[in-house]
Protein backbone atom coordinates (compact mmCIF):
# COMPACT_ATOMS: atom_id res chain seq x y z
CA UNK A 1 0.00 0.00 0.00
CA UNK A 2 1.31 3.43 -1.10
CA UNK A 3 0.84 7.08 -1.78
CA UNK A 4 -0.38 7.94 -5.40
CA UNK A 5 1.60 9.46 -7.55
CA UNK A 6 0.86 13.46 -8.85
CA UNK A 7 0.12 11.74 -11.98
CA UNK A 8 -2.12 9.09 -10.35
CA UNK A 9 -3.84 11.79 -7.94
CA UNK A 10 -4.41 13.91 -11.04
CA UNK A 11 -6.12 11.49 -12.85
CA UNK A 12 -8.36 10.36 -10.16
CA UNK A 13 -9.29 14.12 -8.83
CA UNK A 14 -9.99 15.22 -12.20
CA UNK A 15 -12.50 12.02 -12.20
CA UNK A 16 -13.94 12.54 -8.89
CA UNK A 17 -14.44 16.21 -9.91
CA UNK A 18 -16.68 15.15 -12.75
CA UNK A 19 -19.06 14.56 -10.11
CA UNK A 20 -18.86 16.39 -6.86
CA UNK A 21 -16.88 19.57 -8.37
CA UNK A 22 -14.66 21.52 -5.70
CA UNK A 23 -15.84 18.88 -3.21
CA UNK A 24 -12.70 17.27 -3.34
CA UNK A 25 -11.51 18.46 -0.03
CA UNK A 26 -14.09 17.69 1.59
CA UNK A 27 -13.26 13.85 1.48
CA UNK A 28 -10.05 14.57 2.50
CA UNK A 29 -10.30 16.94 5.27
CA UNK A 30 -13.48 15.75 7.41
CA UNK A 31 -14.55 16.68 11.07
CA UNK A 32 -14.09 13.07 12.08
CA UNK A 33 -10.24 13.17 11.22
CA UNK A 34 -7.80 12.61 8.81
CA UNK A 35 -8.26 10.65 5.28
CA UNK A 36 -6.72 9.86 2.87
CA UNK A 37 -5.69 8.18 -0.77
CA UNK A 38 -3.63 4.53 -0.88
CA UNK A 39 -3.04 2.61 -3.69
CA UNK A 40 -2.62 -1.35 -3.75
CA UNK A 41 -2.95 -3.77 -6.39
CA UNK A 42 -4.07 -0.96 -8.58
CA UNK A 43 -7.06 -0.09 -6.87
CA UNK A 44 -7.51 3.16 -4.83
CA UNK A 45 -8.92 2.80 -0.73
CA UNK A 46 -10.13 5.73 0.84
CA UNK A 47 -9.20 5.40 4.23
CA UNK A 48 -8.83 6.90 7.58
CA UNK A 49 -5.13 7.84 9.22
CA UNK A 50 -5.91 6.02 12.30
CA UNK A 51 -6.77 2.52 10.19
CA UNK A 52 -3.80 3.41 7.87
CA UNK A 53 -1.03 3.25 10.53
CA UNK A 54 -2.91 -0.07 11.92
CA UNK A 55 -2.59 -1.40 8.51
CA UNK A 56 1.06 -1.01 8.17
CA UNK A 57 1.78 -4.00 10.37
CA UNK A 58 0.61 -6.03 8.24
CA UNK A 59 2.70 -7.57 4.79
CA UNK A 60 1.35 -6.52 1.53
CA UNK A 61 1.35 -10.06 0.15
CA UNK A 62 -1.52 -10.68 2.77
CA UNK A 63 -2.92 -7.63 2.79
CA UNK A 64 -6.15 -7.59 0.96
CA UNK A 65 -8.00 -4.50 0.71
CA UNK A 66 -8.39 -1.43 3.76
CA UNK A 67 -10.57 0.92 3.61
CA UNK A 68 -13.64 1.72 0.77
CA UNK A 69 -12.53 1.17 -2.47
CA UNK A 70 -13.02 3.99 -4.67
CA UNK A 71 -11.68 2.87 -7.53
CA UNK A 72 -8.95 1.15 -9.93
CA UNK A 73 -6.59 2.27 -12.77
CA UNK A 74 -6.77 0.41 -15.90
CA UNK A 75 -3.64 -1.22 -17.89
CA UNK A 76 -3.97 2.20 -19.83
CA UNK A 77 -3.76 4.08 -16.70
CA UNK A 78 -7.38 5.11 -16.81
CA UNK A 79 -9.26 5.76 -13.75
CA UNK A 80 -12.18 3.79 -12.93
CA UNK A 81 -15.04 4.55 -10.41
CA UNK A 82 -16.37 1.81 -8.58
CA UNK A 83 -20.08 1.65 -7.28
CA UNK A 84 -18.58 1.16 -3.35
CA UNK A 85 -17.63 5.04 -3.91
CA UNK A 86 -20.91 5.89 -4.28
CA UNK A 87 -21.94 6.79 -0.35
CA UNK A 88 -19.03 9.33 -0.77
CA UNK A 89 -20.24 10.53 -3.89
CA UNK A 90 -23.78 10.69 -3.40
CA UNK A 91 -23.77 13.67 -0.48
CA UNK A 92 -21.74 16.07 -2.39
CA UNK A 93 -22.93 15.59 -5.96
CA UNK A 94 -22.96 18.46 -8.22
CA UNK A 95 -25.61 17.45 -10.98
CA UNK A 96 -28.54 14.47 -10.23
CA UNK A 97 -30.98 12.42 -12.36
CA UNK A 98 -33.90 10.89 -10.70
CA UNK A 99 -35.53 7.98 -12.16
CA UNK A 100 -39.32 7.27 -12.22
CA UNK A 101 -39.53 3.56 -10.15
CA UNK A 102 -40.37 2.05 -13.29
CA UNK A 103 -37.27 2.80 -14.49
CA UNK A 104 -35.23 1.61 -11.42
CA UNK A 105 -35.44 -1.83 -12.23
CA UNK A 106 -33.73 -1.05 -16.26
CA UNK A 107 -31.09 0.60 -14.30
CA UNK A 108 -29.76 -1.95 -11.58
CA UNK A 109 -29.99 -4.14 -14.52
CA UNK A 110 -26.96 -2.29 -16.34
CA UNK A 111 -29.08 -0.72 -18.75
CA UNK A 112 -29.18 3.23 -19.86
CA UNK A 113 -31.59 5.57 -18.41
CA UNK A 114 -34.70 6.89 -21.19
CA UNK A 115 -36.54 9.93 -21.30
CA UNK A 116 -39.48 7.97 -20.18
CA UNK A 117 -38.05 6.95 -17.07
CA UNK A 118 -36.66 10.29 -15.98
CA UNK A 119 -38.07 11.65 -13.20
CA UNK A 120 -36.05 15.13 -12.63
CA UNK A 121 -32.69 16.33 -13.93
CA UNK A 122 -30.67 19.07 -11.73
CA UNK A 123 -30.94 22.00 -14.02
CA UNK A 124 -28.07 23.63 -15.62
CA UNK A 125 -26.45 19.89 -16.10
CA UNK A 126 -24.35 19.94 -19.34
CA UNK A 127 -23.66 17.02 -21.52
CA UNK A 128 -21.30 14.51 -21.11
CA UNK A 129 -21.46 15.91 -17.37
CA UNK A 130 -21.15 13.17 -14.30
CA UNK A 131 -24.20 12.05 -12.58
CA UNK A 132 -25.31 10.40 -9.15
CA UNK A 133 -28.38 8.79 -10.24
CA UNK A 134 -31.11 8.34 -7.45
CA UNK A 135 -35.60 6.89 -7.10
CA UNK A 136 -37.95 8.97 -6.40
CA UNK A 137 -37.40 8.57 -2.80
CA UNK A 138 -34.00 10.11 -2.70
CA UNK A 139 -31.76 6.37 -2.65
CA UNK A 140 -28.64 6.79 -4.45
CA UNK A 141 -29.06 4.16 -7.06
CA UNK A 142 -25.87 4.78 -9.12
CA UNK A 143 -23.62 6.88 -11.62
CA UNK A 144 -23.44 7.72 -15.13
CA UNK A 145 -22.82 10.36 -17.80
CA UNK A 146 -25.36 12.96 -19.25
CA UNK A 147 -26.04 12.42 -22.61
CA UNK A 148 -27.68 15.24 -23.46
CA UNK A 149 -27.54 18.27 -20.96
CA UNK A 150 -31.03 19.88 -19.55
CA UNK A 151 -32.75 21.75 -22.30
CA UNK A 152 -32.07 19.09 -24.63
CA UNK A 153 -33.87 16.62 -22.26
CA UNK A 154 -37.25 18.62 -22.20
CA UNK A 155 -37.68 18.43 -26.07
CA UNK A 156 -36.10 14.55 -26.57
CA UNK A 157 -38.59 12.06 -27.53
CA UNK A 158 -39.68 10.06 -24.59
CA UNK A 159 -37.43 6.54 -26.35
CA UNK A 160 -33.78 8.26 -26.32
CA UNK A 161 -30.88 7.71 -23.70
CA UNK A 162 -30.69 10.47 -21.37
CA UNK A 163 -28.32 9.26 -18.90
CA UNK A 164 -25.68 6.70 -20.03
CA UNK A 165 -24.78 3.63 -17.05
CA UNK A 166 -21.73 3.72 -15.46
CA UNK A 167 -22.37 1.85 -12.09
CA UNK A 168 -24.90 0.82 -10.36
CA UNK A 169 -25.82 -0.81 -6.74
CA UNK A 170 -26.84 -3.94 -8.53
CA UNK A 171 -23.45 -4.74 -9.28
CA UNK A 172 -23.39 -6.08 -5.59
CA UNK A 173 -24.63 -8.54 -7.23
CA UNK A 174 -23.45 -9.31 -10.46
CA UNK A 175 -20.21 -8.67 -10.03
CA UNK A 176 -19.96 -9.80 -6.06
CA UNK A 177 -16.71 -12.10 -6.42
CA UNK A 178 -14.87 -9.45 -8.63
CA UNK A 179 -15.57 -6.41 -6.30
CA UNK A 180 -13.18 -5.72 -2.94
């Protein structure tokens, strides 16, 4: 386990900011201490100072994960969000999409949110802009990108993608031995 790299924490930052803007620091810097950053294995733990300095006593060869994943780098060097972020997304999101319960269901399924299903849209959200998607009841359901930005979305016919899928909570389970 080990500090990211500028590179690496520029990649990742400009990633996160997609979605919760200057909010950045507010991971980082919370009122219930200290967190930060760690890479290992090419995946990226968010993780608390206190839990950090536990975890150095133990080998990396047997070290699993620590912390809540927030994502992994690709072979490219890419940046990757996984769903487990999503509690630490969902508070300080910039721009959110709710979906009509109907269209909950299409959306934990992997599928790409429709005019029909969409409920509201934050206004002022551009396209190709980063998402937290949530029901009608305010439940964080997942993240995408905007495919068309807010104006566009009021005069769209009701079969075209509005929000393209990224992750969702259902990958719990679909993807539940690949995730830690």
């Amino acid at each position: 386990m080990r500090p990211l790299t500028d590179d690496e924490t520029k990649t990742m930052f400009e990633k996160l900011s997609k979605y919760i803007g200057e909010n950045i620091k507010l991971l980082v810097d919370r009122p219930d201490g200290t967190y930060c950053f760690r890479l290992h294995n090419d995946r990226v733990y968010y993780i608390s100072e206190k839990i950090l300095k536990l975890a150095t006593n133990i080998s990396r060869e047997k070290l699993v994960s620590v912390g809540t994943c927030f994502g992994k780098f690709t072979k490219t060097q890419k940046f990757r969000l996984h769903i487990t972020a999503l509690d630490y997304l969902a508070p300080y999101a910039k721009f959110k999409v709710w979906v009509k319960p109907g269209a909950e269901q299409s959306f934990l399924y992997g599928n790409h949110v429709l005019k029909s299903g969409l409920g509201r849209i934050t206004e002022n959200t551009a396209q190709y802009q980063g998402v937290v998607v949530y029901s009608m009841a305010d439940v964080p359901l997942g993240f995408g990108v905007a495919a068309k930005s807010t104006q566009e979305c009021r005069r769209v016919d009701p079969m075209s993608i509005v929000v393209f899928h990224q992750a969702d909570i259902g990958e719990y389970i679909r993807s539940e031995d690949t995730l830690t």
